[in-house]
Structure formats: structure tokens, C-alpha cells
C-alpha atoms as a PDB file:
ATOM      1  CA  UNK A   1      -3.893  -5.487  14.502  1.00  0.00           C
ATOM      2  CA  UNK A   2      -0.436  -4.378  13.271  1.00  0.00           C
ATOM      3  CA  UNK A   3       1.058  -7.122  10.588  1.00  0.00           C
ATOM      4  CA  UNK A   4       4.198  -8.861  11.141  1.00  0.00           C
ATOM      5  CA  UNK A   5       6.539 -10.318   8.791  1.00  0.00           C
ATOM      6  CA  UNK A   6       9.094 -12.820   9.211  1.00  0.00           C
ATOM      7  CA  UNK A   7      11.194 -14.035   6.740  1.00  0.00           C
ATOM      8  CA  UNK A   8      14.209 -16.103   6.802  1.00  0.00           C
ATOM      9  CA  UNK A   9      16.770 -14.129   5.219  1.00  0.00           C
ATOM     10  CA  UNK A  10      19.037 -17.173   4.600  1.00  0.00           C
ATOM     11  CA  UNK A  11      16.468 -19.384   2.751  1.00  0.00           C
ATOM     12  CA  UNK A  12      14.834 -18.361  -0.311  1.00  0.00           C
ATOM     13  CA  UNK A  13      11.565 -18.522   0.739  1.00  0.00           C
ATOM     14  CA  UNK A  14       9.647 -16.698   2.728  1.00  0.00           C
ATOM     15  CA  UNK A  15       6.552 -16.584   5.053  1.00  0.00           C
ATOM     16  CA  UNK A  16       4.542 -13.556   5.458  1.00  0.00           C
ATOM     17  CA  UNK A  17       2.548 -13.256   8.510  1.00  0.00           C
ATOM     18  CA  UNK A  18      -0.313 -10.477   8.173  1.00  0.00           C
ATOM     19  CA  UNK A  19      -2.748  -9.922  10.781  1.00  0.00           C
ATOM     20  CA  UNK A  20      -4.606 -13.687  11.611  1.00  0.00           C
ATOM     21  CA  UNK A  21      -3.634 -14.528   7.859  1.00  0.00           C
ATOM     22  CA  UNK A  22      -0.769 -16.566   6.783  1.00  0.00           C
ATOM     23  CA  UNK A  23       0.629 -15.755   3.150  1.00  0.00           C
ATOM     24  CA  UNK A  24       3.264 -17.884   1.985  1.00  0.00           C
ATOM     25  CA  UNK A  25       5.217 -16.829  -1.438  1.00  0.00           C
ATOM     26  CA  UNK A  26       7.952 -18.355  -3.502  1.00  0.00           C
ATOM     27  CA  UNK A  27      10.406 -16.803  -5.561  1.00  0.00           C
ATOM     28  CA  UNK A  28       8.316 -16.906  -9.345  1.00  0.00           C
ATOM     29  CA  UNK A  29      11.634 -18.651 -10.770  1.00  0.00           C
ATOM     30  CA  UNK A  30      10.791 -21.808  -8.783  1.00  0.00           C
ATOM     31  CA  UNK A  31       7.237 -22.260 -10.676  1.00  0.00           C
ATOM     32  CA  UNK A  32       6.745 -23.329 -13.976  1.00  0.00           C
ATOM     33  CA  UNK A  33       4.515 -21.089 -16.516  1.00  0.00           C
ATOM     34  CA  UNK A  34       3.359 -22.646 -19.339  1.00  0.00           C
ATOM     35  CA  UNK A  35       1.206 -20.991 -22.030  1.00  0.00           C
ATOM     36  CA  UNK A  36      -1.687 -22.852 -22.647  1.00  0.00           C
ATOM     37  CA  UNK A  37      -3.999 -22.513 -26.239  1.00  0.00           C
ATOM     38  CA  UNK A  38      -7.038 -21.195 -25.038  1.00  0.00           C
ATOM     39  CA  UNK A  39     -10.390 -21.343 -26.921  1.00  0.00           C
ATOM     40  CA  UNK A  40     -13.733 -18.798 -26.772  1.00  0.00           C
ATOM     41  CA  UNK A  41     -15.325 -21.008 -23.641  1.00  0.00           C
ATOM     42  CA  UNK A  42     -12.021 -19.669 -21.406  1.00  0.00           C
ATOM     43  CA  UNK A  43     -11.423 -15.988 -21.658  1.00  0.00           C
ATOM     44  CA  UNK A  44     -11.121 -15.803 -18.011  1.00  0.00           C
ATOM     45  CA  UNK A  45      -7.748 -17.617 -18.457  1.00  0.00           C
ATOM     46  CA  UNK A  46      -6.957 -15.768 -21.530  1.00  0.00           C
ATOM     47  CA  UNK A  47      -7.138 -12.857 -19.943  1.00  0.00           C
ATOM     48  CA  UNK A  48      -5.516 -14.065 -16.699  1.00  0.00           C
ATOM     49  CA  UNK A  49      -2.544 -14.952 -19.119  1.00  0.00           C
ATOM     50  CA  UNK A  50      -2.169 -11.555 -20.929  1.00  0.00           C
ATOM     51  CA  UNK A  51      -2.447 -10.176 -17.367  1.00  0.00           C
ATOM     52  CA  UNK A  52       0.294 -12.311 -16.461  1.00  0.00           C
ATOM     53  CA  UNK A  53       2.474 -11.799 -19.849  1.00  0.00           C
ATOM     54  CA  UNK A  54       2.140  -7.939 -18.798  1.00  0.00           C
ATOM     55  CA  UNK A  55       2.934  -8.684 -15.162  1.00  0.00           C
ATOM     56  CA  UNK A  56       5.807 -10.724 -15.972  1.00  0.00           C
ATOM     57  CA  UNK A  57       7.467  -8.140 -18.648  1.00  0.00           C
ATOM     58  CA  UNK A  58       7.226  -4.978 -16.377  1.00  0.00           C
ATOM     59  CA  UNK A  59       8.679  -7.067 -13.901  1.00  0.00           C
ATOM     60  CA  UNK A  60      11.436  -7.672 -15.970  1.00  0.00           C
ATOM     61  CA  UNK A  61      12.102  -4.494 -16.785  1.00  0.00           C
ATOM     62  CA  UNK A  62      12.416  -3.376 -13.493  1.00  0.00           C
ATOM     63  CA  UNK A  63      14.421  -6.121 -12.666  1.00  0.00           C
ATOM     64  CA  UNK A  64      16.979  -5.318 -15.165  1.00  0.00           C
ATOM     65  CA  UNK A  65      16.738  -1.173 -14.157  1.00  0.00           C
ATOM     66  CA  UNK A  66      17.519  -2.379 -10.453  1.00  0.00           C
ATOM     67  CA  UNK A  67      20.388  -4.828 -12.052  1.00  0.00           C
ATOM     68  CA  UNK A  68      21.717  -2.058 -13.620  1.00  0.00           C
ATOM     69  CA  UNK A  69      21.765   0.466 -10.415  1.00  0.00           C
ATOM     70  CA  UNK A  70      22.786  -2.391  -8.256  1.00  0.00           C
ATOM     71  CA  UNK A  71      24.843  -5.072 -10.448  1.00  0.00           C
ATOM     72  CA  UNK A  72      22.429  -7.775  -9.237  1.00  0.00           C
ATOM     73  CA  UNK A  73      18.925  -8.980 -10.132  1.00  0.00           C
ATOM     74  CA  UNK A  74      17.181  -8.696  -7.395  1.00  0.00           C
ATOM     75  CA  UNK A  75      14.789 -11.017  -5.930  1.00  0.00           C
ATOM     76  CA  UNK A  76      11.551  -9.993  -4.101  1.00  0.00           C
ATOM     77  CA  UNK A  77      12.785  -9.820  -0.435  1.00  0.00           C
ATOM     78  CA  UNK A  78      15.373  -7.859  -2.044  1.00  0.00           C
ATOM     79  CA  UNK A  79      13.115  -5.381  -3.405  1.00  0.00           C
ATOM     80  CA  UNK A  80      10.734  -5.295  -0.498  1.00  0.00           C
ATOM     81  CA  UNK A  81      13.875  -4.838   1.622  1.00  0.00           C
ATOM     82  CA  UNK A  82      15.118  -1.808  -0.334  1.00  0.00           C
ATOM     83  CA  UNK A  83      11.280  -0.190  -0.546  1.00  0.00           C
ATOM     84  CA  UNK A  84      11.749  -0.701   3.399  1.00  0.00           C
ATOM     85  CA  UNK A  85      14.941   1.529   3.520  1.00  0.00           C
ATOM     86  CA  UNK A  86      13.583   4.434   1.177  1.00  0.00           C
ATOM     87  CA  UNK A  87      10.220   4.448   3.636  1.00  0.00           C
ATOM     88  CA  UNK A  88      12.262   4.012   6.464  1.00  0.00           C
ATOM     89  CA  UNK A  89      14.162   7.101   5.605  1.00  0.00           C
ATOM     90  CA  UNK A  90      17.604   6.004   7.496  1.00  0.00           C
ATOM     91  CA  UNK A  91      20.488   4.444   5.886  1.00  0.00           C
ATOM     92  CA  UNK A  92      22.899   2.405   8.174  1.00  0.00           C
ATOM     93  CA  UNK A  93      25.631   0.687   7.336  1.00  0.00           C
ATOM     94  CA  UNK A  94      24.157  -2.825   9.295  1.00  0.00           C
ATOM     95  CA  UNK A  95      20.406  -3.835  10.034  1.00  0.00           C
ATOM     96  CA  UNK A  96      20.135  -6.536  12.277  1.00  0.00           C
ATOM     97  CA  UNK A  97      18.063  -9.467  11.180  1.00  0.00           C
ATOM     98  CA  UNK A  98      15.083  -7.618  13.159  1.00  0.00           C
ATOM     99  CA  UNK A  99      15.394  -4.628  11.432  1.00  0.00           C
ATOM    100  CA  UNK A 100      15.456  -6.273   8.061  1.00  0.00           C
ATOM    101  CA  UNK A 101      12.301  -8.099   8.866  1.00  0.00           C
ATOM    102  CA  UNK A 102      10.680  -4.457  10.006  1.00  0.00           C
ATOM    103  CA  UNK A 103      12.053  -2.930   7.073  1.00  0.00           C
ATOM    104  CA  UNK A 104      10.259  -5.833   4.530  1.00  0.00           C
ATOM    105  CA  UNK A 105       7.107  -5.027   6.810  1.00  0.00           C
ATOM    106  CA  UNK A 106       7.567  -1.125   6.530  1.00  0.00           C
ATOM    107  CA  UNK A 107       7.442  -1.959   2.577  1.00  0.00           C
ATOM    108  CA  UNK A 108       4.575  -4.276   2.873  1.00  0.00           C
ATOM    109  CA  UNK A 109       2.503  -2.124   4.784  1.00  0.00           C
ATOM    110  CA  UNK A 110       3.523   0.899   2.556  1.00  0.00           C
ATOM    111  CA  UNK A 111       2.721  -0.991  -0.470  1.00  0.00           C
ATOM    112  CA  UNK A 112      -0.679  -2.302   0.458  1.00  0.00           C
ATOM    113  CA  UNK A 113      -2.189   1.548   1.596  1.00  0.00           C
ATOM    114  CA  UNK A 114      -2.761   2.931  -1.249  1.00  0.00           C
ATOM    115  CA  UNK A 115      -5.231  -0.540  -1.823  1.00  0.00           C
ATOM    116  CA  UNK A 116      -7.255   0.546   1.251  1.00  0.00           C
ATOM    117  CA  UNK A 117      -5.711  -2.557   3.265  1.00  0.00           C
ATOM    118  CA  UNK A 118      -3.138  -0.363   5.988  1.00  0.00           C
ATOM    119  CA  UNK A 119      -3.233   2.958   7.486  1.00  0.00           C
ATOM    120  CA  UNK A 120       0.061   4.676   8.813  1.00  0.00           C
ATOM    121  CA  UNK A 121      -0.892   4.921  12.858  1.00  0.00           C
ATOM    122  CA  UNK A 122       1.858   6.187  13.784  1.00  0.00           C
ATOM    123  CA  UNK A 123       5.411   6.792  13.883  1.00  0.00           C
ATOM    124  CA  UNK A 124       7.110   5.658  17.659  1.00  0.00           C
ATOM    125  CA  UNK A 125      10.176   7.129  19.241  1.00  0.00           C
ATOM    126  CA  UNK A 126      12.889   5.782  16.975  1.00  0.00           C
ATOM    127  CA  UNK A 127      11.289   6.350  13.902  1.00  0.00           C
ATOM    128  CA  UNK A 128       9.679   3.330  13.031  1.00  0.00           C
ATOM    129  CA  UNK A 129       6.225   3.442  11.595  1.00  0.00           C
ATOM    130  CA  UNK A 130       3.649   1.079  12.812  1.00  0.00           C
ATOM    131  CA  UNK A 131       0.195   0.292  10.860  1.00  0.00           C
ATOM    132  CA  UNK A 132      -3.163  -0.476  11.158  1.00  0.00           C
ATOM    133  CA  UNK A 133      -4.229  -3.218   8.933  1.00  0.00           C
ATOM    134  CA  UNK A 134      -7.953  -1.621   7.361  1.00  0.00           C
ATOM    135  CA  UNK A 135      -9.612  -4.879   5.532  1.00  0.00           C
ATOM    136  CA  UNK A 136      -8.529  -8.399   5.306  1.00  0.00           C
ATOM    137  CA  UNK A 137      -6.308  -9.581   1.834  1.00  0.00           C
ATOM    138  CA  UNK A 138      -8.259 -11.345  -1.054  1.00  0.00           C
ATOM    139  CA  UNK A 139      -7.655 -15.302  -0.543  1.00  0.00           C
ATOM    140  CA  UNK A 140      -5.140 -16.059  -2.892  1.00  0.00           C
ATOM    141  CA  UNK A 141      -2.589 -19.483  -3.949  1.00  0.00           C
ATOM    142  CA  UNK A 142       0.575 -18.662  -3.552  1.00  0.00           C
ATOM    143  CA  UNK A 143       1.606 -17.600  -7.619  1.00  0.00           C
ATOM    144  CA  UNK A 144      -1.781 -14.943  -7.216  1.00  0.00           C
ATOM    145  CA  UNK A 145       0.078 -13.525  -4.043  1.00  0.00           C
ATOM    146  CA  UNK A 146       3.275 -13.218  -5.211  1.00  0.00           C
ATOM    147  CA  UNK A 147       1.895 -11.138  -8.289  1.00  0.00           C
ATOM    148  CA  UNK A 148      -0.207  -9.337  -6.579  1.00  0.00           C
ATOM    149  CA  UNK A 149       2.614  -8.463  -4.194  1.00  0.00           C
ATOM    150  CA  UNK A 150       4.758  -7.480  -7.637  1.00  0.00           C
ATOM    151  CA  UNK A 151       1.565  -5.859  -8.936  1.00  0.00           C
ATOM    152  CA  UNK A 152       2.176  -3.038  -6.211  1.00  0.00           C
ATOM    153  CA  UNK A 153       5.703  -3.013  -6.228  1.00  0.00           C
ATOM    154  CA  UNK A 154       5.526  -1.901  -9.717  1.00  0.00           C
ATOM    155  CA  UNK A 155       2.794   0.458  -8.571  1.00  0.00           C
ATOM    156  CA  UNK A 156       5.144   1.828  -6.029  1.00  0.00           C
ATOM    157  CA  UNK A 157       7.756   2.069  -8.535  1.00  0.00           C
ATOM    158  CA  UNK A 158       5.759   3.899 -11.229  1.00  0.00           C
ATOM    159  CA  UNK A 159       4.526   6.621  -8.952  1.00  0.00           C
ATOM    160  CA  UNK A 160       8.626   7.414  -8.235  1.00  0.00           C
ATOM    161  CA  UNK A 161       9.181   7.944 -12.395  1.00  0.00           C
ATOM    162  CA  UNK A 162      11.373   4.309 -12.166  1.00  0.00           C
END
């Protein structure tokens, strides 16, 4: 089945429709991280939390390297958006609101192959790719799916020299 997104461009948050799954995701500004002591019975969360730290500071730095290019800090839709243009491959000067949605779902999709979880199927008529989703996403709260979403962002990112 070929994933959908739809996101309300207007609000900050968003909802992610992929395949029979919902995945909802908030901006990571509107949670609140707190570092926690952890002793020898947790190194899960210790671990967890350096993973985070890491997460979190590559983040930032490409953050402030897209700040830079674009003189704003992007936000994830903004990111996923842009990811959606360079796959795309065609710059106009106005996407409708459909076409922004595709775009986000273009960079989804693109992100998530190289994990095993799409397939390109094909590309139709105008240019548009379509996918095949190839195994169902890891159950995840909504902080573990916005950083795993970030996770391959900065994947995607890496693999371009950014």
C-alpha cells in the first residue's frame, strides 16, 4: 500500500498517515527533556540518553547549517518539505497545499528506503514517484518517532557531504 501523509501546514503539528499505521509527531521544542542521574541497574536509559544527547547535537548543527543557507531555523515539516523538493527534482515558484503534502511524503518515503521500509515503484506521468511500503514501522511514542524520523534526516543529510 502506498503511504500518505497529511499534514496541516498551518498548525504546528502534524499527523503522518503511513500505510494502516497512524504516526503522530510534535515539534521536539514542545517536550520537555530532562537529564535524569542514572545508576548501574539502568544503562538502557543511560544509553538511551547519550543516544539522545548525540541525536539532539547533530540536529543542531544541521539546524544552524540550514539557518545559515536559509536565514531561518527550520522545523521538521520544513526539512521534510525541502528533502521533498531535492527528490522531487522540480522547483516551482508555488506548490499547492497537495503538492506540499506529496512532497513531505516523497521525503518520507525517500528517507525510510534505505531502512528496508519503501521501495521506489515507480515514477507516473508527471513525475511524481509513488512507493511501495516493504515492512511495517517499529511501534514507537511519539518523542521515539520524531527522532527516529531526525535519525534519517541526518542520515540523508550525511550521505550529501552537509
Amino acid at each position: 500500500m502506498i503511504a500518505k501523509i497529511f499534514v496541516d501546514i498551518a498548525r504546528v503539528e502534524s499527523l503522518f498517515v503511513i500505510s494502516d499505521r497512524e504516526i503522530f509527531f510534535e515539534p521536539v521544542h514542545s517536550f520537555s527533556f530532562r537529564r535524569k542521574v542514572v545508576n548501574q541497574a539502568e544503562p538502557y536509559l543511560c544509553a538511551e540518553m547519550e543516544s539522545h544527547d548525540d541525536l539532539a547535537s547533530r540536529w543542531k548543527q544541521l539546524e544552524e547549517k540550514l539557518s545559515s543557507r536559509f536565514g531561518k531555523k527550520p522545523d521538521v515539516e520544513a526539512v521534510l518539505f525541502l528533502i521533498g523538493i531535492q527528490e522531487f527534482g522540480e522547483i516551482r515558484n508555488k506548490f499547492s497545499k497537495e503538492q506540499k503534502q506529496d512532497l513531505m511524503h516523497v521525503a518520507v518515503c525517500n528517507l525510510l528506503t534505505p531502512g528496508g521500509y519503501y521501495e521506489l515503484e515507480r515514477v507516473d506521468e508527471e513525475g511524481w514517484p509513488h512507493f511501495r511500503q516493504l515492512k511495517a514501522l517499529p511501534d514507537m511514542n511519539l518523542v521515539e518517532q520524531e527522532n527516529f524520523l531526525k535519525d534519517h534526516i541526518l542520515l540523508y543529510f550525511e550521505k550529501l557531504g552537509i
